[in-house]
Protein backbone atom coordinates (compact mmCIF):
# COMPACT_ATOMS: atom_id res chain seq x y z
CA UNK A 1 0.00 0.00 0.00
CA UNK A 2 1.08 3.01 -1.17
CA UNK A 3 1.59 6.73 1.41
CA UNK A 4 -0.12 8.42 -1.50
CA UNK A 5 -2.90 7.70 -3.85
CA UNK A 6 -2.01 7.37 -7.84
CA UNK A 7 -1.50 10.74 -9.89
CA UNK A 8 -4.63 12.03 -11.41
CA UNK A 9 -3.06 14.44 -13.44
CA UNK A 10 -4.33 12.95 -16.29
CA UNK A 11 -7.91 13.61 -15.24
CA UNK A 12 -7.08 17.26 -15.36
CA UNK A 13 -8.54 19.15 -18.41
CA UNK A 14 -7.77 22.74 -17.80
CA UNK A 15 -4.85 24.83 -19.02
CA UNK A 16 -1.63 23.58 -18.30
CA UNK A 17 -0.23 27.18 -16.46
CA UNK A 18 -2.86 27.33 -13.98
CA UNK A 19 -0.78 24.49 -11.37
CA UNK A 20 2.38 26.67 -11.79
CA UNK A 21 0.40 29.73 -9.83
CA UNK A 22 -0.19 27.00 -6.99
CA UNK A 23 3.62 26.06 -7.11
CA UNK A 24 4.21 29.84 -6.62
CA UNK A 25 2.18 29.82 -3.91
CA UNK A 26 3.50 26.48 -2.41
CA UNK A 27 7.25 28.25 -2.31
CA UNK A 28 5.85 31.28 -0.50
CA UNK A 29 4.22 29.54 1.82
CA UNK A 30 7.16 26.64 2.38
CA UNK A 31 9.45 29.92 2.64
CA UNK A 32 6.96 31.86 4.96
CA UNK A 33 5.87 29.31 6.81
CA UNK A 34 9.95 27.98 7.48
CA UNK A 35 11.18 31.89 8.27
CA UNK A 36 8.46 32.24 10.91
CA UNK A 37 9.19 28.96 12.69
CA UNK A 38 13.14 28.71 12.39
CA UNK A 39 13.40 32.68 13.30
CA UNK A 40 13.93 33.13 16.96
CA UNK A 41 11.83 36.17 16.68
CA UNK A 42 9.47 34.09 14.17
CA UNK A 43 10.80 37.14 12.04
CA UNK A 44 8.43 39.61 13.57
CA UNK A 45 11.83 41.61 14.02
CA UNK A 46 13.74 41.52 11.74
CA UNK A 47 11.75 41.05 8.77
CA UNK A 48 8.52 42.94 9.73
CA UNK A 49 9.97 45.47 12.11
CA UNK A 50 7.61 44.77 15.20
CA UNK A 51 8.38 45.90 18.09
CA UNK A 52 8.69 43.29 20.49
CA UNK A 53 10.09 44.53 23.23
CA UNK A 54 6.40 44.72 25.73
CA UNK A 55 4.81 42.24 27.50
CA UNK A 56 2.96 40.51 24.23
CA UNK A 57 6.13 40.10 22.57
CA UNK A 58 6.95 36.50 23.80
CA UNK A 59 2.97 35.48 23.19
CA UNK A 60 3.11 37.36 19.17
CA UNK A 61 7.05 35.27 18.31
CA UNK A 62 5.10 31.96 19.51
CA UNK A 63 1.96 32.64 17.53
CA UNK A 64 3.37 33.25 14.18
CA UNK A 65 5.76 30.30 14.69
CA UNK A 66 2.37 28.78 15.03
CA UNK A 67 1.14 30.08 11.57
CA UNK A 68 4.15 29.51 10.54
CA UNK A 69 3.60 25.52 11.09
CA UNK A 70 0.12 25.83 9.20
CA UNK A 71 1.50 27.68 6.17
CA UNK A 72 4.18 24.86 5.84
CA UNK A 73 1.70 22.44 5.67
CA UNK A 74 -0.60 24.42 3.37
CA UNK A 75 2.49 24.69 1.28
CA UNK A 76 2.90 20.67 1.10
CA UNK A 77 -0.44 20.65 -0.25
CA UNK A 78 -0.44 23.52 -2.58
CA UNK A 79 2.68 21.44 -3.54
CA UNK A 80 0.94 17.96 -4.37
CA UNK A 81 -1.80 19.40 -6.09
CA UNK A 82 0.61 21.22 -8.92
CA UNK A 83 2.73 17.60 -8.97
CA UNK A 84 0.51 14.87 -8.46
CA UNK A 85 -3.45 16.18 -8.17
CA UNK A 86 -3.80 18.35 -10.79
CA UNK A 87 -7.12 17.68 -11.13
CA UNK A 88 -7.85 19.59 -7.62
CA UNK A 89 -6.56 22.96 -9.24
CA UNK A 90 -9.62 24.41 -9.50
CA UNK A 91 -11.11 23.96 -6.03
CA UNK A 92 -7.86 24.69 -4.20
CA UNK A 93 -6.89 27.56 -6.52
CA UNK A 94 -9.97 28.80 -5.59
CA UNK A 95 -9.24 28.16 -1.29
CA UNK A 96 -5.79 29.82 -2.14
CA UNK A 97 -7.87 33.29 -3.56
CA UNK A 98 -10.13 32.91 -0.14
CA UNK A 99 -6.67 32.46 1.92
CA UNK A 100 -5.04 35.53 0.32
CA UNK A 101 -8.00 37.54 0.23
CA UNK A 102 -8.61 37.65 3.90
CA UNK A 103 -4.95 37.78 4.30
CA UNK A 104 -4.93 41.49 2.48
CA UNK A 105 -8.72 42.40 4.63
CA UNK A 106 -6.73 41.41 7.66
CA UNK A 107 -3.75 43.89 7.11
CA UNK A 108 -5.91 46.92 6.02
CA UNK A 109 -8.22 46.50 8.80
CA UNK A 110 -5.82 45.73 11.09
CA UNK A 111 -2.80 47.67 10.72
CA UNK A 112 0.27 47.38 12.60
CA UNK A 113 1.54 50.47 14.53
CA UNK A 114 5.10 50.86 12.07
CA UNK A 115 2.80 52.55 9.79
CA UNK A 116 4.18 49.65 7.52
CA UNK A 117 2.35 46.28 5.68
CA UNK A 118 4.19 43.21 6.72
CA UNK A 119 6.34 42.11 3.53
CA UNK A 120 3.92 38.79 3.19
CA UNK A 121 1.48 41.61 2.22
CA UNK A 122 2.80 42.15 -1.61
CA UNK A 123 3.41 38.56 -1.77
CA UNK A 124 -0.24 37.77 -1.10
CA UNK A 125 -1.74 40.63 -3.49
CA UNK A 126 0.37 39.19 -6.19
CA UNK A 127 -0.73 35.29 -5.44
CA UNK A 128 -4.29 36.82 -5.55
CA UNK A 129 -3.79 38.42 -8.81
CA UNK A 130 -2.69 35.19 -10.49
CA UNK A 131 -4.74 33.29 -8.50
CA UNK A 132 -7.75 34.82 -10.09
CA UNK A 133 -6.22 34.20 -13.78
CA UNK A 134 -5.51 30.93 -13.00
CA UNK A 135 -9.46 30.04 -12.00
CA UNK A 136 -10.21 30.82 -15.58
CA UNK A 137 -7.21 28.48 -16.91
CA UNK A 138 -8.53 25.50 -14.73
CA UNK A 139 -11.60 25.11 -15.85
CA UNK A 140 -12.39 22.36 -17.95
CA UNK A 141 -11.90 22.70 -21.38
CA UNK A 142 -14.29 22.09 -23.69
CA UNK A 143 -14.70 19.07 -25.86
């Protein structure tokens, strides 16, 4: 018995660019998600120029290592659908536009006090952009 199921990229019948926006989107979350949980300041600090230094600051490092665990797994997914389940494009394309979405409507309605957007920010606007070209390349083609 096999850890995963058979390919079923053959099953997939939309354009063959739209996986490559969710292998974009599986390295910036793999690289996110890794930076926030190897970091000792989960790169609140360094990176997004938090201050850290108030009673929070311990509680905010250990809750984006904590994201940081769920975008790495996110990204292994994001990841098997481009390589192996193509045929899931669609949906999860879709899921990644929801994600990144309410990623950008959590920034602008709750800003940090740097008077700066966290650098994950562009990242996501960008993934949302292609995201939404690449829901009209996976749908089915057709016949």
């Amino acid at each position: 018995m096999a850890f995963l199921p058979e390919p079923t990229n053959d099953q997939y019948k939309g354009a063959s660019w739209a996986y490559y926006v969710l292998g974009l989107a599986s390295l910036q979350s793999l690289i996110g998600g890794s930076l926030h949980v190897i970091l000792p300041d989960s790169g609140l600090g360094v990176i997004a120029n938090l201050n850290l230094a108030h009673d929070g600051g311990l509680l905010m490092i250990a809750l984006a290592a904590w994201v940081g665990a769920t975008q790495i797994v996110w990204g292994l997914v994001l990841a098997l659908v481009a390589w192996r389940y193509r045929n899931f494009t669609l949906p999860v394309v879709s899921l990644l536009c929801l994600e990144k979405a309410l990623i950008i409507l959590g920034v602008l309605l709750k800003p940090t006090n740097t008077g700066e957007h966290p650098p994950g920010i562009y990242g996501a606007a960008l993934l949302l952009g292609l995201g939404l070209i690449a829901i009209y390349g996976a749908r089915a083609k057709s016949e």
